[in-house]
C-alpha atoms as a PDB file:
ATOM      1  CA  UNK A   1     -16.734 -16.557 -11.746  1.00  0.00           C
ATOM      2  CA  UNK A   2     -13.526 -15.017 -12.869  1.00  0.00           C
ATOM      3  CA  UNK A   3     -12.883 -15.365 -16.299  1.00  0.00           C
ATOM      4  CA  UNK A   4      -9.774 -13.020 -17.477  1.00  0.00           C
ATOM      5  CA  UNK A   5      -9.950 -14.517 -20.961  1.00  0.00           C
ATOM      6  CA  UNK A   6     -13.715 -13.591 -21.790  1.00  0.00           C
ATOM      7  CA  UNK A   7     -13.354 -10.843 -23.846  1.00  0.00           C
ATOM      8  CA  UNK A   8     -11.353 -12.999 -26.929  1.00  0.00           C
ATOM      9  CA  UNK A   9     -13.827 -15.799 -26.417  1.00  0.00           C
ATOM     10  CA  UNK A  10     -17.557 -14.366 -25.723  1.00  0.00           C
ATOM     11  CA  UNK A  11     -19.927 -14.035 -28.518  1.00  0.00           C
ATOM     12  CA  UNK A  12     -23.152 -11.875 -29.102  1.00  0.00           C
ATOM     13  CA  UNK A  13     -25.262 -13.805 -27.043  1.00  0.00           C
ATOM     14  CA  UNK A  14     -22.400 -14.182 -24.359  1.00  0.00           C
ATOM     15  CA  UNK A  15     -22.769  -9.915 -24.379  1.00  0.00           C
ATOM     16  CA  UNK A  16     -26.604 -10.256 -24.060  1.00  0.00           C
ATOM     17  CA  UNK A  17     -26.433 -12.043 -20.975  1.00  0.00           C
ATOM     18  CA  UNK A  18     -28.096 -10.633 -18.396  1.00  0.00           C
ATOM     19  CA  UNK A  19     -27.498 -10.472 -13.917  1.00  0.00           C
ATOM     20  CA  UNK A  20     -29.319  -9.253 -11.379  1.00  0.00           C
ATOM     21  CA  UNK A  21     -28.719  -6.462  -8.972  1.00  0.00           C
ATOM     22  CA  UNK A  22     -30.813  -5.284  -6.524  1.00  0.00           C
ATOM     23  CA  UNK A  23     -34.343  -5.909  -8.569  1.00  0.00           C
ATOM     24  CA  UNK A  24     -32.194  -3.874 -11.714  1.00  0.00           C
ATOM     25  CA  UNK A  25     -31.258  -6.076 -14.893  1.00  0.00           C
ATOM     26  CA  UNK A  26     -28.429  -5.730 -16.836  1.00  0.00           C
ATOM     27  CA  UNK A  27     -26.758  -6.644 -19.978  1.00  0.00           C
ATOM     28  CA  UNK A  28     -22.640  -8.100 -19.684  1.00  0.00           C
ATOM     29  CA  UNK A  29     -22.367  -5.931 -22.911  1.00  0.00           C
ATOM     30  CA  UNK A  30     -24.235  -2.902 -20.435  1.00  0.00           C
ATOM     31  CA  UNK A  31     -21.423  -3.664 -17.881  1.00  0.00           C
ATOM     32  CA  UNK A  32     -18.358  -3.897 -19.979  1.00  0.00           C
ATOM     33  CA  UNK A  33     -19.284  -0.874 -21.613  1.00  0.00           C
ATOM     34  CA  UNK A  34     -20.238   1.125 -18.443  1.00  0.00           C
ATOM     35  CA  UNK A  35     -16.542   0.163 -16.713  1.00  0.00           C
ATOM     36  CA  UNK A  36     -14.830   1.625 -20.377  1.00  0.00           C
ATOM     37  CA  UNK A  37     -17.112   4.740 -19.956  1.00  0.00           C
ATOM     38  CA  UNK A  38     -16.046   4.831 -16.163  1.00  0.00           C
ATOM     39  CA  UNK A  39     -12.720   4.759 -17.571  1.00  0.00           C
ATOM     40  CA  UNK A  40     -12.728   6.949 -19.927  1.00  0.00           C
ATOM     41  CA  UNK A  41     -14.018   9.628 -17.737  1.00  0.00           C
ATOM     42  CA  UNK A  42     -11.448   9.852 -14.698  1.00  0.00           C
ATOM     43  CA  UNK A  43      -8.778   9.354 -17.247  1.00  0.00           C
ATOM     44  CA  UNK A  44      -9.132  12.312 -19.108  1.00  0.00           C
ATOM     45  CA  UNK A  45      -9.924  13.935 -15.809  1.00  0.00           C
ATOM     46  CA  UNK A  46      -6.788  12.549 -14.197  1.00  0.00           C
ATOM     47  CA  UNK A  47      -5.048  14.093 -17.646  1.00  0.00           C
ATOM     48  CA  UNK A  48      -6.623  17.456 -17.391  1.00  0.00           C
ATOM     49  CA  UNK A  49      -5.448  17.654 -13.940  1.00  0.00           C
ATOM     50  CA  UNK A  50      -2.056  16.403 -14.073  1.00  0.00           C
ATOM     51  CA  UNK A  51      -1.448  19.021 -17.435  1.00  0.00           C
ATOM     52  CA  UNK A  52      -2.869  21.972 -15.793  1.00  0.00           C
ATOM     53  CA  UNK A  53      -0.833  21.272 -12.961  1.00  0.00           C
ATOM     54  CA  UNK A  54       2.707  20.938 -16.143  1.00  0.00           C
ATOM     55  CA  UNK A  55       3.146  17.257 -14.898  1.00  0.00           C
ATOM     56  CA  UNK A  56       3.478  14.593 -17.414  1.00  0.00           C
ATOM     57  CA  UNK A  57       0.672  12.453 -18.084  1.00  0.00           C
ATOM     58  CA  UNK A  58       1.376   8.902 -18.247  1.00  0.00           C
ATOM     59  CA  UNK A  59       1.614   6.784 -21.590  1.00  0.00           C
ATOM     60  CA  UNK A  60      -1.216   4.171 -20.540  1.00  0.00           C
END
């Protein structure tokens, strides 16, 4: 179920919501946070990269 609004609307107990992968349990707040650490990550790597190599990193 897509829901692009979610993030203005869920609650505490919307976070603590848990799925089911593969007999492993986790947490929406688990998932939202591990995509911004995903993030994070390979965009200061893509940074790093594109500066060592004097090209302009993008404004995101």
């Amino acid at each position: 179920m897509d829901d692009p609004d979610g993030l203005t609307r869920w609650t505490v107990p919307h976070l603590e919501q848990t799925f089911t992968r593969r007999d492993e349990v986790f947490s929406r707040h688990w998932i939202i946070w591990h995509i911004i650490e995903h993030d994070l990550h390979y965009g200061g790597e893509l940074s790093l990269t594109l500066g060592t190599h004097g090209l302009a990193v993008p404004d995101l």
